[in-house]
PDB file of N, CA and C in Angstrom:
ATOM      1  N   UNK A   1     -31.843  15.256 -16.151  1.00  0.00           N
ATOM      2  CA  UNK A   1     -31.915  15.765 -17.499  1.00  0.00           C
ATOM      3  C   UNK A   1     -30.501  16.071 -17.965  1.00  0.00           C
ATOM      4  N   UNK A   2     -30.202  15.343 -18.842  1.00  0.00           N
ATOM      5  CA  UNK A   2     -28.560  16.015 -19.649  1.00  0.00           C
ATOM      6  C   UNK A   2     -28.763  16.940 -20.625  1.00  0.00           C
ATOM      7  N   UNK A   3     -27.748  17.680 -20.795  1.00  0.00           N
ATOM      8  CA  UNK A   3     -27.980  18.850 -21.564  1.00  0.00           C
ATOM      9  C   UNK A   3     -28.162  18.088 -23.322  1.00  0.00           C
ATOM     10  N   UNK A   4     -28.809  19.062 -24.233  1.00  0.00           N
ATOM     11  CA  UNK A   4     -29.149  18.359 -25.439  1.00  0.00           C
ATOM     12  C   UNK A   4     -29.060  19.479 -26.392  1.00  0.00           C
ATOM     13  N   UNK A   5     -28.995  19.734 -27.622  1.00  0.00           N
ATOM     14  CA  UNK A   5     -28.330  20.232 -28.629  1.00  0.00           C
ATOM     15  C   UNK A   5     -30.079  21.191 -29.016  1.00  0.00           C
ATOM     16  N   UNK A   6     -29.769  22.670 -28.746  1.00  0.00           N
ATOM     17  CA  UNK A   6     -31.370  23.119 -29.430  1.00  0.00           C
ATOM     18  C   UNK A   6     -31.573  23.029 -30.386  1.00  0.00           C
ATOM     19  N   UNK A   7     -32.938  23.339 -30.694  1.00  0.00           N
ATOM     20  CA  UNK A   7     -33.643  23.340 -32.176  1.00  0.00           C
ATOM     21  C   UNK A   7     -34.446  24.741 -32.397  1.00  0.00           C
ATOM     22  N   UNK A   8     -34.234  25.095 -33.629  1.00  0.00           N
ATOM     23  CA  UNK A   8     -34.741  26.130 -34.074  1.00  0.00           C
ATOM     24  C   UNK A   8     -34.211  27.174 -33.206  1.00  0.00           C
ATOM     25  N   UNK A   9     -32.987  27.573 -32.864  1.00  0.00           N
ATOM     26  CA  UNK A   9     -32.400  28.225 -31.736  1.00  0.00           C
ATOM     27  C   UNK A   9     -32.456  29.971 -33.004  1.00  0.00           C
ATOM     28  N   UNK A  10     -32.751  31.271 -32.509  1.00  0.00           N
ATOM     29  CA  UNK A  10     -32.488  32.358 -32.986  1.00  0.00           C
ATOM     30  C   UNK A  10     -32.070  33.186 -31.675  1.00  0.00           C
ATOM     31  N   UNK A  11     -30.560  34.342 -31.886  1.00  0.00           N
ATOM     32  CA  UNK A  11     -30.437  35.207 -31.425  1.00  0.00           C
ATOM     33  C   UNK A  11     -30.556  36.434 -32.296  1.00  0.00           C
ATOM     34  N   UNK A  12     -31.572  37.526 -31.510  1.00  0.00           N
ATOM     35  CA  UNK A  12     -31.860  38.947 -32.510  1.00  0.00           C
ATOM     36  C   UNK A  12     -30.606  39.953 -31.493  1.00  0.00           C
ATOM     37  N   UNK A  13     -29.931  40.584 -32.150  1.00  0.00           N
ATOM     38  CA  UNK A  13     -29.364  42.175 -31.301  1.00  0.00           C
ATOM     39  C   UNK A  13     -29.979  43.197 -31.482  1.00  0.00           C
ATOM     40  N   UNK A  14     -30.231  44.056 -30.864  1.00  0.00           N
ATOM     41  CA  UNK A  14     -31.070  45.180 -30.931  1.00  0.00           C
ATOM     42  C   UNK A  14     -29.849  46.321 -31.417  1.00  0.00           C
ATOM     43  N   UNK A  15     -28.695  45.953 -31.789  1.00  0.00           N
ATOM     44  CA  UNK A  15     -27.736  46.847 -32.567  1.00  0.00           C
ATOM     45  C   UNK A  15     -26.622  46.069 -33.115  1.00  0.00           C
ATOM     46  N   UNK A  16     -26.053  46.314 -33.977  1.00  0.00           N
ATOM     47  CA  UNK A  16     -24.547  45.381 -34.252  1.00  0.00           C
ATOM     48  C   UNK A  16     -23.898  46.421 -34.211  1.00  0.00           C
ATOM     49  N   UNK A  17     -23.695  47.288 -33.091  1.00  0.00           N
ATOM     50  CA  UNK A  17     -22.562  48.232 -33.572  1.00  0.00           C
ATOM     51  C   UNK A  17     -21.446  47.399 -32.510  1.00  0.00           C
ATOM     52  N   UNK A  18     -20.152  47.762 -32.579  1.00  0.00           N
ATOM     53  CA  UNK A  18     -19.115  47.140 -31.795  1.00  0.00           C
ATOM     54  C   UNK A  18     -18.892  48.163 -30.671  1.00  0.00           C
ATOM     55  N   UNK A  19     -19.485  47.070 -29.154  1.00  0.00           N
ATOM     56  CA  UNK A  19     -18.959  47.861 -28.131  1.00  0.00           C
ATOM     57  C   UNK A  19     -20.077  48.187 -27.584  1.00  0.00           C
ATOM     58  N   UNK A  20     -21.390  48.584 -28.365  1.00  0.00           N
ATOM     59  CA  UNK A  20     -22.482  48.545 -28.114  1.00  0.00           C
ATOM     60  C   UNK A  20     -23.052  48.149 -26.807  1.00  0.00           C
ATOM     61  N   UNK A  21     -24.370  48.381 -25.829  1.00  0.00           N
ATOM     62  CA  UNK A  21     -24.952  47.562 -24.985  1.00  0.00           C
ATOM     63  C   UNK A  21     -26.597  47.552 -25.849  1.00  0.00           C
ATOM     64  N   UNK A  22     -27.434  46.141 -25.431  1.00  0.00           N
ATOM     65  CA  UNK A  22     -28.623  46.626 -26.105  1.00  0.00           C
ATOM     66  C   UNK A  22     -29.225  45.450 -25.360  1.00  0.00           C
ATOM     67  N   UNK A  23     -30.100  45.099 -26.379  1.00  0.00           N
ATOM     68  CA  UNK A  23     -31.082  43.596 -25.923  1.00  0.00           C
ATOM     69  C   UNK A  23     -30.890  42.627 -26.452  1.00  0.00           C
ATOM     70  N   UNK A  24     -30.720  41.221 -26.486  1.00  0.00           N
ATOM     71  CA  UNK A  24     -30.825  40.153 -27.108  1.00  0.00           C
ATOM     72  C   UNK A  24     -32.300  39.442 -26.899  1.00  0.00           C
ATOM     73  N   UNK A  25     -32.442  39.566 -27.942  1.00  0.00           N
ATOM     74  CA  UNK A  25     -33.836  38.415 -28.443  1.00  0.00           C
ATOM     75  C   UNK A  25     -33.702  37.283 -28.225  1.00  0.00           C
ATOM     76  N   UNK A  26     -33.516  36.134 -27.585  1.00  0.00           N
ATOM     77  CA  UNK A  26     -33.412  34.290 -27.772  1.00  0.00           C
ATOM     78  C   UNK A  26     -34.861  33.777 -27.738  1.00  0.00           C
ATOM     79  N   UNK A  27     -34.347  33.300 -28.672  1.00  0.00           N
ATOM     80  CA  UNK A  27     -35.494  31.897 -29.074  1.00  0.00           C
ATOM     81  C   UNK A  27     -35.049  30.541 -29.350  1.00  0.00           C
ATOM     82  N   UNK A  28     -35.633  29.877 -28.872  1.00  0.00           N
ATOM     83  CA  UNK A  28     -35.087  28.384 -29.085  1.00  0.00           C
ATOM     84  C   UNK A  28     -36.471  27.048 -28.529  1.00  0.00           C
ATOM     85  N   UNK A  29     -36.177  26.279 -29.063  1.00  0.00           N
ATOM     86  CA  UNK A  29     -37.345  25.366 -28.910  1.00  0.00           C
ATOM     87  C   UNK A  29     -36.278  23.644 -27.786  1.00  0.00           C
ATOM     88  N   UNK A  30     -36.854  23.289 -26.506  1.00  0.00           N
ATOM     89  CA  UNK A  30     -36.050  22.743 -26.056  1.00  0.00           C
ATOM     90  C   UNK A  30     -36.278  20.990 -26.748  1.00  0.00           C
ATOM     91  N   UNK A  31     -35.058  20.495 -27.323  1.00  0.00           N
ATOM     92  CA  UNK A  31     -35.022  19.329 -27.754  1.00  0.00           C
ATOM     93  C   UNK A  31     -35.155  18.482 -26.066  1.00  0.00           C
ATOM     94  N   UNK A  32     -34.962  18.300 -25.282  1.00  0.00           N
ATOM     95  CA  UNK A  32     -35.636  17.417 -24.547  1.00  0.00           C
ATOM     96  C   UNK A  32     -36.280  18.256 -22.902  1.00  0.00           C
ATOM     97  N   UNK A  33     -37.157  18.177 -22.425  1.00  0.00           N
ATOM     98  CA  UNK A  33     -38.053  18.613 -21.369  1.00  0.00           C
ATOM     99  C   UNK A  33     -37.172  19.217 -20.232  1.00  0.00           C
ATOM    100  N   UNK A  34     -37.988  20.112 -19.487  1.00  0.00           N
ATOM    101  CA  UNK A  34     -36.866  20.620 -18.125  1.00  0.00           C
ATOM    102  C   UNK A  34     -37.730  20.409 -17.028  1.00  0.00           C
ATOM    103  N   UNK A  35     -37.850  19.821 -16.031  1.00  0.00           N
ATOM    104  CA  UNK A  35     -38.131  19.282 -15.201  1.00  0.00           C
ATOM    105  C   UNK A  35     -38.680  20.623 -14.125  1.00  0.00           C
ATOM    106  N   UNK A  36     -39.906  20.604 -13.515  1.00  0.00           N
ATOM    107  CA  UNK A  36     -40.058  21.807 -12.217  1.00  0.00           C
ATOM    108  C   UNK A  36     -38.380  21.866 -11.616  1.00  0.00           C
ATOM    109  N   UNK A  37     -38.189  23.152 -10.979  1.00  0.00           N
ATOM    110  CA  UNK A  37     -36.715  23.463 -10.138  1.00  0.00           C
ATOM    111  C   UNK A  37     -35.426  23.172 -11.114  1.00  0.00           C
ATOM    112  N   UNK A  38     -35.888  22.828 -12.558  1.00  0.00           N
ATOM    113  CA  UNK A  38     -34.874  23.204 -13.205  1.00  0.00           C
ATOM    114  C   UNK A  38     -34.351  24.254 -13.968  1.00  0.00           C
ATOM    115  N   UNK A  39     -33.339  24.043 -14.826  1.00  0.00           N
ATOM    116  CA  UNK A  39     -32.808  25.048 -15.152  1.00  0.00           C
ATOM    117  C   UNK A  39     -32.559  24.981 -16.499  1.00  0.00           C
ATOM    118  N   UNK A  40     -32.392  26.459 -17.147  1.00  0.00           N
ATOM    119  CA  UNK A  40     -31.741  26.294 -18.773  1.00  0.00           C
ATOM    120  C   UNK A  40     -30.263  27.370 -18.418  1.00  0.00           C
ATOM    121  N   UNK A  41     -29.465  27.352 -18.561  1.00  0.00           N
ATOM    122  CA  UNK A  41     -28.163  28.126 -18.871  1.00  0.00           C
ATOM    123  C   UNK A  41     -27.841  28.719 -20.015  1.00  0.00           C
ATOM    124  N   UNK A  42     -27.722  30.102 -20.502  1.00  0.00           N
ATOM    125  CA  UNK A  42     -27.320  30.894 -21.053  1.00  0.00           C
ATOM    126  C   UNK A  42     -25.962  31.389 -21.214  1.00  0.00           C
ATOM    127  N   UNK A  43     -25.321  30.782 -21.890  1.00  0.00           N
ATOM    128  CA  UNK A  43     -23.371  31.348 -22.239  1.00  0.00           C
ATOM    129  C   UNK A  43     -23.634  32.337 -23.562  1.00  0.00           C
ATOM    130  N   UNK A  44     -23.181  33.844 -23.272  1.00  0.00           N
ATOM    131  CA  UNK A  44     -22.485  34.515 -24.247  1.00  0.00           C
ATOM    132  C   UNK A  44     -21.307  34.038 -25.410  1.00  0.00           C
ATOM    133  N   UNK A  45     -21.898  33.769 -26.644  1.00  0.00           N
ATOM    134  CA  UNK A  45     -20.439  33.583 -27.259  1.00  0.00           C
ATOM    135  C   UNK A  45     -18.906  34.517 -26.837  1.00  0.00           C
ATOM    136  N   UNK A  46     -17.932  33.937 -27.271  1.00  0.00           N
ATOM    137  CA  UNK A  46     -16.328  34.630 -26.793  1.00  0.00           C
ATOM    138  C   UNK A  46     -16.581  36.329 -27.720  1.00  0.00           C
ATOM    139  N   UNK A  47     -16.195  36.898 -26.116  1.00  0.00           N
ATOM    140  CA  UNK A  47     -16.265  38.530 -26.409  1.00  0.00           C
ATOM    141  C   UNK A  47     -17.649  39.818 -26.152  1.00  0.00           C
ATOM    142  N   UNK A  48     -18.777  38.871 -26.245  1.00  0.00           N
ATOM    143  CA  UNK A  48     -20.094  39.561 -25.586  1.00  0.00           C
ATOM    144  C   UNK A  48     -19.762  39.262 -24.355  1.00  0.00           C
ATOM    145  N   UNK A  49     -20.385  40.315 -23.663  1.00  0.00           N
ATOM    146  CA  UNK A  49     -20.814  40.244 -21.922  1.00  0.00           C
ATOM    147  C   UNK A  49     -22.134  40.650 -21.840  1.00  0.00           C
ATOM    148  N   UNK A  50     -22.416  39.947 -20.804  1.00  0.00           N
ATOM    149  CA  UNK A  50     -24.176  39.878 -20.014  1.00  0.00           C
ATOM    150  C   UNK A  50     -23.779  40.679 -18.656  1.00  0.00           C
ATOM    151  N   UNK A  51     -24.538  41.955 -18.424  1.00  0.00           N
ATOM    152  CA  UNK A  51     -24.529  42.323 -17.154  1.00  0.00           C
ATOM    153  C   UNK A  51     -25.321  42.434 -16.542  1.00  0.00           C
ATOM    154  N   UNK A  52     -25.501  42.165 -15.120  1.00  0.00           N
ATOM    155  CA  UNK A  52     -26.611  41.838 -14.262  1.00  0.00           C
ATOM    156  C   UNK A  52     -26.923  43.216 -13.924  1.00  0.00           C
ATOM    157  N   UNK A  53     -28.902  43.111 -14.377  1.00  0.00           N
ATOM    158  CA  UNK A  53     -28.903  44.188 -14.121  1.00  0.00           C
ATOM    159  C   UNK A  53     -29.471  44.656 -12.646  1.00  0.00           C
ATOM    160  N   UNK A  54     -29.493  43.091 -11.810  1.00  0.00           N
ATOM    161  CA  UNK A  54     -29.955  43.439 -10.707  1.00  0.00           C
ATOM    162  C   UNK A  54     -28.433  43.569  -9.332  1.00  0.00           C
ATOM    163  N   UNK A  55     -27.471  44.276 -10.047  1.00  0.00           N
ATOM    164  CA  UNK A  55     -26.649  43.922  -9.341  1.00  0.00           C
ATOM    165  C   UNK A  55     -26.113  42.567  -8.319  1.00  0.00           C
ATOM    166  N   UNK A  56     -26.343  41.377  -9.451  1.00  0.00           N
ATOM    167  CA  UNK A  56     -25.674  40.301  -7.935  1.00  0.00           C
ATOM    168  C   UNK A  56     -26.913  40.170  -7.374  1.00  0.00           C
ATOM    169  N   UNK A  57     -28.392  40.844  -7.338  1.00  0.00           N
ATOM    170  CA  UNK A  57     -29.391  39.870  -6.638  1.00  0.00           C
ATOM    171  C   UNK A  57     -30.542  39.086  -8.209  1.00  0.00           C
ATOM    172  N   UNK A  58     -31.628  38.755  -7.709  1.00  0.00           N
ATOM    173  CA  UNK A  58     -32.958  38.194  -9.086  1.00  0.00           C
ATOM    174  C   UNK A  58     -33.650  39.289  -9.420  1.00  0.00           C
ATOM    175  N   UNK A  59     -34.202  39.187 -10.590  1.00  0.00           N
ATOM    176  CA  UNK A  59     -34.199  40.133 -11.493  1.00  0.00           C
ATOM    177  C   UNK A  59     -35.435  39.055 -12.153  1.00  0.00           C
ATOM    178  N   UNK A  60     -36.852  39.811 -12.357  1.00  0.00           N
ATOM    179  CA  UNK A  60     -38.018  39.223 -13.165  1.00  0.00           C
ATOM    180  C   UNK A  60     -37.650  39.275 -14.613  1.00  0.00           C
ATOM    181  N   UNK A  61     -37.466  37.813 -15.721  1.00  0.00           N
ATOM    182  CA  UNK A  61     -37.630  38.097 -17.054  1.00  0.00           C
ATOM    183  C   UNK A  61     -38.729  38.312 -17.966  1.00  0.00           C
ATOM    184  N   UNK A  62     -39.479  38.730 -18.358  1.00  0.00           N
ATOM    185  CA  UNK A  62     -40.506  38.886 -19.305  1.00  0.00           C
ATOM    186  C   UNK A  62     -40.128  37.426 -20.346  1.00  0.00           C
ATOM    187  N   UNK A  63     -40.899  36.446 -20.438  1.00  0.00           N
ATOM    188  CA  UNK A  63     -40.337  35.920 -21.856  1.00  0.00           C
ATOM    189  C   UNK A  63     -41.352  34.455 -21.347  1.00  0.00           C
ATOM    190  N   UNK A  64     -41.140  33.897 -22.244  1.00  0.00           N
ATOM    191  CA  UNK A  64     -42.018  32.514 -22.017  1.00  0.00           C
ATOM    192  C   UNK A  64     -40.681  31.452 -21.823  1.00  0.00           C
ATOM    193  N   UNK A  65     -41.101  30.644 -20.916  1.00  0.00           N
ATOM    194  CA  UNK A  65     -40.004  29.370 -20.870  1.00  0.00           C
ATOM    195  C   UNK A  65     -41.447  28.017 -20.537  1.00  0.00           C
ATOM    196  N   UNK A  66     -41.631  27.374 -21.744  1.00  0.00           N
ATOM    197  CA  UNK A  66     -42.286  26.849 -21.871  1.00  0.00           C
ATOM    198  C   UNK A  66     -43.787  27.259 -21.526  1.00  0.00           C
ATOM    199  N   UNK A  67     -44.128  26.888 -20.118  1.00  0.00           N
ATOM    200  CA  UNK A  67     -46.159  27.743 -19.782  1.00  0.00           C
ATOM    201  C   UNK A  67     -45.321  28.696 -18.767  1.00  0.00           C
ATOM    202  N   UNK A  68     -44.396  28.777 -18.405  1.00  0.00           N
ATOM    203  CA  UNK A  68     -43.721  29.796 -17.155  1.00  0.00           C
ATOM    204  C   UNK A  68     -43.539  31.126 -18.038  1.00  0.00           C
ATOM    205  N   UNK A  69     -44.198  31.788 -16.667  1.00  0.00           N
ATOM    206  CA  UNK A  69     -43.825  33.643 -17.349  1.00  0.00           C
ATOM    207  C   UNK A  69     -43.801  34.488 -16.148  1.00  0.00           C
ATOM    208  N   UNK A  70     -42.657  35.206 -16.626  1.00  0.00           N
ATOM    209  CA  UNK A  70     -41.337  35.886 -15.327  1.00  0.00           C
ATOM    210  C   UNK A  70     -41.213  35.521 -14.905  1.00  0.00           C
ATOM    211  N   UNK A  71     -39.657  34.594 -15.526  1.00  0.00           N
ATOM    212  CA  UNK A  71     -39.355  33.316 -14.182  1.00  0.00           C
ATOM    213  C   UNK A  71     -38.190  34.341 -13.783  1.00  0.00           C
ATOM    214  N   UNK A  72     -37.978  33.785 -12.934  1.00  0.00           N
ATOM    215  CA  UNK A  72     -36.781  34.475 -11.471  1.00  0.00           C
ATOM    216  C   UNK A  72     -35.538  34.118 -12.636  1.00  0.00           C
ATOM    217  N   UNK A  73     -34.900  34.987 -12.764  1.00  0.00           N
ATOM    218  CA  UNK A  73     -33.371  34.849 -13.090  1.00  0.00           C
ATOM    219  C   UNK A  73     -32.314  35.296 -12.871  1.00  0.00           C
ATOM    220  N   UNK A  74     -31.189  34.181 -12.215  1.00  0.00           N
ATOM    221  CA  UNK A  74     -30.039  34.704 -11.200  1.00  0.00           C
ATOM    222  C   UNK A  74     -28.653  34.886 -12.395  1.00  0.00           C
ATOM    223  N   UNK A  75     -27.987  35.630 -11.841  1.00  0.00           N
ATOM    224  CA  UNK A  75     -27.134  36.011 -12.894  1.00  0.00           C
ATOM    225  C   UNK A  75     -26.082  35.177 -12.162  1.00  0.00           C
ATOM    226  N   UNK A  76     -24.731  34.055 -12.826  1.00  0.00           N
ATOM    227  CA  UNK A  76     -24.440  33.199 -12.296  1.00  0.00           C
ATOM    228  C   UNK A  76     -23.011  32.889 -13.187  1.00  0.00           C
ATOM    229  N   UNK A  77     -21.768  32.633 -12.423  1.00  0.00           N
ATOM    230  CA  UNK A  77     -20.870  32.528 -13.279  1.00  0.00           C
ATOM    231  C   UNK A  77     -20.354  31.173 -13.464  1.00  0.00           C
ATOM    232  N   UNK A  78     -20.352  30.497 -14.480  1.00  0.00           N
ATOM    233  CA  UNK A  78     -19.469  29.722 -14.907  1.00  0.00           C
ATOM    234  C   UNK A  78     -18.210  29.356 -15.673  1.00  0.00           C
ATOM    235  N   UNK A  79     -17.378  29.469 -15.026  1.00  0.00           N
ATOM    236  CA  UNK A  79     -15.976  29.472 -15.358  1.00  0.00           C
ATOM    237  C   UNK A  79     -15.473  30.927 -16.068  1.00  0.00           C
ATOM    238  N   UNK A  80     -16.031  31.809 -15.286  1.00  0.00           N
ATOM    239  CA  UNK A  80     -15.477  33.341 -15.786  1.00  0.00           C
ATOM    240  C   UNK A  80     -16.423  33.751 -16.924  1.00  0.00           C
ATOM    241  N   UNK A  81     -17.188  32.811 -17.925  1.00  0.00           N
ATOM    242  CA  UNK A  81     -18.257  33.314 -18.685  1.00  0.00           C
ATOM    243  C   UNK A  81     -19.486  34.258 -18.629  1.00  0.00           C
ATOM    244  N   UNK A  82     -20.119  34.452 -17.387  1.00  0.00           N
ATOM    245  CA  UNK A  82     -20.874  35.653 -16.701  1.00  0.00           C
ATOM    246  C   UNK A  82     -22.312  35.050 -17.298  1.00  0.00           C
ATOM    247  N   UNK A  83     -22.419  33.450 -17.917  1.00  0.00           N
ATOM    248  CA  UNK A  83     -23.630  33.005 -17.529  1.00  0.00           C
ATOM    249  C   UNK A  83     -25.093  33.596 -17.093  1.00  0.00           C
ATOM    250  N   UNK A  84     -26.296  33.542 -17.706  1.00  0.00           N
ATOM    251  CA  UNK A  84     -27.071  33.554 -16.848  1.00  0.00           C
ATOM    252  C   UNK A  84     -27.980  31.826 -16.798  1.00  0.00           C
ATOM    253  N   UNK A  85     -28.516  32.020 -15.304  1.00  0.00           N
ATOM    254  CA  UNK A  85     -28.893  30.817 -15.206  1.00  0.00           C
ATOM    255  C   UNK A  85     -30.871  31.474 -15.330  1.00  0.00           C
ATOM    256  N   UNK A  86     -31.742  30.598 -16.187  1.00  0.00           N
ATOM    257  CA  UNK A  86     -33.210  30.631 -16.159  1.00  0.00           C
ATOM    258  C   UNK A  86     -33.605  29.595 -15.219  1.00  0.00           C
ATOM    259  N   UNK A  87     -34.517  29.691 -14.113  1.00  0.00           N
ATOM    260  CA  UNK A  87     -34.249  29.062 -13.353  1.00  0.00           C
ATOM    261  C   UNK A  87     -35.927  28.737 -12.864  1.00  0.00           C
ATOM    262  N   UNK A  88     -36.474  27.815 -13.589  1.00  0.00           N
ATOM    263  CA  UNK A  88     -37.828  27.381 -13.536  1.00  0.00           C
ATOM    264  C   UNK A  88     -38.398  27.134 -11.929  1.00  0.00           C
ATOM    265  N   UNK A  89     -39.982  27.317 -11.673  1.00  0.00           N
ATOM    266  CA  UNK A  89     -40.247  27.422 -10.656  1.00  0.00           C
ATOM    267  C   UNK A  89     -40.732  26.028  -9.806  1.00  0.00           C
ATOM    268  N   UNK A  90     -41.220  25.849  -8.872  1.00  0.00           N
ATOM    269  CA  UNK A  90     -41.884  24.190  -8.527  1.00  0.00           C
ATOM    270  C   UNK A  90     -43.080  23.876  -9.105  1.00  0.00           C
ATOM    271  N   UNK A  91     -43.636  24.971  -9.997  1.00  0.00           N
ATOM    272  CA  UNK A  91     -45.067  24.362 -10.824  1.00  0.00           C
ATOM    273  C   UNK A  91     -44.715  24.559 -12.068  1.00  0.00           C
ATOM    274  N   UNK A  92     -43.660  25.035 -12.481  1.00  0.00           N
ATOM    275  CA  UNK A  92     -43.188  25.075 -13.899  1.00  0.00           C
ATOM    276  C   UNK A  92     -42.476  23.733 -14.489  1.00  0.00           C
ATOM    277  N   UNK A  93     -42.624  23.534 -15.960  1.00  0.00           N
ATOM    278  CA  UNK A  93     -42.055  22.821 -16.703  1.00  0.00           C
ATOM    279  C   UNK A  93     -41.881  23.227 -18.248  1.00  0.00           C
ATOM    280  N   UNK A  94     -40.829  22.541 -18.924  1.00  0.00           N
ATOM    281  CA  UNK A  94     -40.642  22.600 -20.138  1.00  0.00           C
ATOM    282  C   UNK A  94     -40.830  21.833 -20.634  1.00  0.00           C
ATOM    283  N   UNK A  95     -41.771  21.706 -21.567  1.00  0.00           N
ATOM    284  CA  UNK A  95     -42.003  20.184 -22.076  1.00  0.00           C
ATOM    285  C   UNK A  95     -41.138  19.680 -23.572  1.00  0.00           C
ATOM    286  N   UNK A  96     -41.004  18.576 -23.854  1.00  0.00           N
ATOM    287  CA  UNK A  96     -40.213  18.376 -24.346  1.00  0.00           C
ATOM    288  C   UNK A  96     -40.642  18.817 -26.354  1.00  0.00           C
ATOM    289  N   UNK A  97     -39.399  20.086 -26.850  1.00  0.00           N
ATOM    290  CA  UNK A  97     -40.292  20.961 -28.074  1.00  0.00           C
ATOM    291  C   UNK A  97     -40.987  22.043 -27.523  1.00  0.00           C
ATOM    292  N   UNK A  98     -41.019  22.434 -26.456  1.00  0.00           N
ATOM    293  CA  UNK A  98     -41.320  23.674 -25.790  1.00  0.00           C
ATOM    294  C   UNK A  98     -40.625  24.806 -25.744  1.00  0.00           C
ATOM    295  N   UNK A  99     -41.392  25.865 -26.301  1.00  0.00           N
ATOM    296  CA  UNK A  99     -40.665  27.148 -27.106  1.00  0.00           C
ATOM    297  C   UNK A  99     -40.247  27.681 -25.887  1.00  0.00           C
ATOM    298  N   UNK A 100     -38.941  28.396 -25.770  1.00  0.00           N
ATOM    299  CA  UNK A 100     -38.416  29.395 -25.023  1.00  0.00           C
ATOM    300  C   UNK A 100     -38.168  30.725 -25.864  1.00  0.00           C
ATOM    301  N   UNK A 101     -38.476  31.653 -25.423  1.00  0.00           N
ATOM    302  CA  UNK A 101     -38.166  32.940 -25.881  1.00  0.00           C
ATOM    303  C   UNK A 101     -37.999  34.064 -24.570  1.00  0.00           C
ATOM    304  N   UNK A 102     -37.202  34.977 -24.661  1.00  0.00           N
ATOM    305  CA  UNK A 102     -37.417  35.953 -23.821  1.00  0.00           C
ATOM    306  C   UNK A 102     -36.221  37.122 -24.288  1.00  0.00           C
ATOM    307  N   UNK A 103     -36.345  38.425 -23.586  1.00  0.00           N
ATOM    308  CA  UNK A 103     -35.238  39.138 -24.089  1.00  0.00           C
ATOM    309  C   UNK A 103     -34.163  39.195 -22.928  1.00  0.00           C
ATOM    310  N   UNK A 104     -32.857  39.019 -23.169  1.00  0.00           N
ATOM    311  CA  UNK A 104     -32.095  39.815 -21.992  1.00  0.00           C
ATOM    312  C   UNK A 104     -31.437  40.949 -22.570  1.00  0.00           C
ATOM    313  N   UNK A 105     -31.726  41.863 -21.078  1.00  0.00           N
ATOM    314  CA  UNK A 105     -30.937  43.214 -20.893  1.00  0.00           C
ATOM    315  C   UNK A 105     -29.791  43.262 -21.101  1.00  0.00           C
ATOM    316  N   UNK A 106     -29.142  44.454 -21.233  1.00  0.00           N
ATOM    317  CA  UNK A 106     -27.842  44.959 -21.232  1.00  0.00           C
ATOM    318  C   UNK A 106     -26.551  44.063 -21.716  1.00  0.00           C
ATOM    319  N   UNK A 107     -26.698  43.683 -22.743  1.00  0.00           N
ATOM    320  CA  UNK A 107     -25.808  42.587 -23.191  1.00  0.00           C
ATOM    321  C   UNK A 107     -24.648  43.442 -24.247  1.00  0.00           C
ATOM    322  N   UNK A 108     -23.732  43.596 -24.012  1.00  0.00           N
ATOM    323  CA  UNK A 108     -22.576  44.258 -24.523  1.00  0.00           C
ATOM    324  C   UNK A 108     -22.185  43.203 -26.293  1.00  0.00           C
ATOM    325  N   UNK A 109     -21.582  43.730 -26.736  1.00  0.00           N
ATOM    326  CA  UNK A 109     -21.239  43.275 -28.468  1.00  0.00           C
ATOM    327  C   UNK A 109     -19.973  43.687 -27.422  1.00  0.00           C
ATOM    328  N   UNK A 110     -18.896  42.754 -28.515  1.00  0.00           N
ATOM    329  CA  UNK A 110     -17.591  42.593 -28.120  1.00  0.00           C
ATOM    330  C   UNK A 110     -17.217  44.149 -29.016  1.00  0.00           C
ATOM    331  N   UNK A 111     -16.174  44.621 -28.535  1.00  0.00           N
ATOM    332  CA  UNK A 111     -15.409  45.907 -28.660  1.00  0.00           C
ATOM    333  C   UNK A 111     -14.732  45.947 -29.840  1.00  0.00           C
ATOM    334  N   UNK A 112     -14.628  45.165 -30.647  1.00  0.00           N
ATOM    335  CA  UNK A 112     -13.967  45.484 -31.885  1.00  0.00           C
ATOM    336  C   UNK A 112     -15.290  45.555 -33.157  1.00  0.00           C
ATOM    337  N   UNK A 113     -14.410  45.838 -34.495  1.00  0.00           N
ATOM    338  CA  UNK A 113     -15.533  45.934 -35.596  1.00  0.00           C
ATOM    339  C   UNK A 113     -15.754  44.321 -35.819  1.00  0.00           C
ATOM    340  N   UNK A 114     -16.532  44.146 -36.769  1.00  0.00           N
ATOM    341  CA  UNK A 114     -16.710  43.379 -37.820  1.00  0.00           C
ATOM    342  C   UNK A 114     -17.982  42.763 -37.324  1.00  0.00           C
ATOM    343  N   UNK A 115     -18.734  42.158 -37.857  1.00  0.00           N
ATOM    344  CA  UNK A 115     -20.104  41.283 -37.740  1.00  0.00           C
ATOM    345  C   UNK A 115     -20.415  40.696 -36.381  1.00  0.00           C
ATOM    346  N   UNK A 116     -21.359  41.038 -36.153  1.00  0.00           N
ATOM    347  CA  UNK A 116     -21.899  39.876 -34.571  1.00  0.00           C
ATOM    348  C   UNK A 116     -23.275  39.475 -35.129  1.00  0.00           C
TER     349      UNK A 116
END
């Protein structure tokens, strides 16, 4: 599966204050299918941080990823970004236009003012 451009993608903050920690809402609908044992990846835009709230181990998400619910999610870095990886199970799939939604924890707003 190569990565593919979402559709109908929404992020909610549960505050815009700067500096803030709260929840992020994601929603997004996947433009092409995710295969059982795969994965979707989550990057913070430049200046939010995602912190794991299971310290470095998996952590259950509440959220739908296609028919999967509380999938295992490892908190995972790519290239210093602090990533999280959603990480579908061996009877799970995303089918292709299959809604993802779920909330993540403790997600920091970057430290200065102005709009997020």
């Amino acid at each position: 599966v190569l990565p593919a451009p979402l559709e109908h993608e929404s992020v909610v903050l549960s505050s815009d204050v700067a500096g803030a920690t709260g929840t992020a809402a994601v929603s997004f609908r996947s433009a092409n299918g995710v295969p059982s044992m795969g994965a979707v990846r989550v990057a913070p835009p430049e200046g939010f941080a995602l912190q794991d709230p299971a310290l470095g181990g998996s952590w259950r998400l509440c959220g739908t990823l296609g028919s999967a619910l509380n999938v295992t999610v490892d908190r995972i870095t790519f290239g210093g970004d602090g990533s999280v990886l959603l990480r579908l199970g061996e009877d799970d799939v995303i089918a292709v236009g299959g809604l993802v939604s779920f909330e993540l924890p403790r997600v920091t707003n970057p430290p200065r003012g102005g709009a997020t």
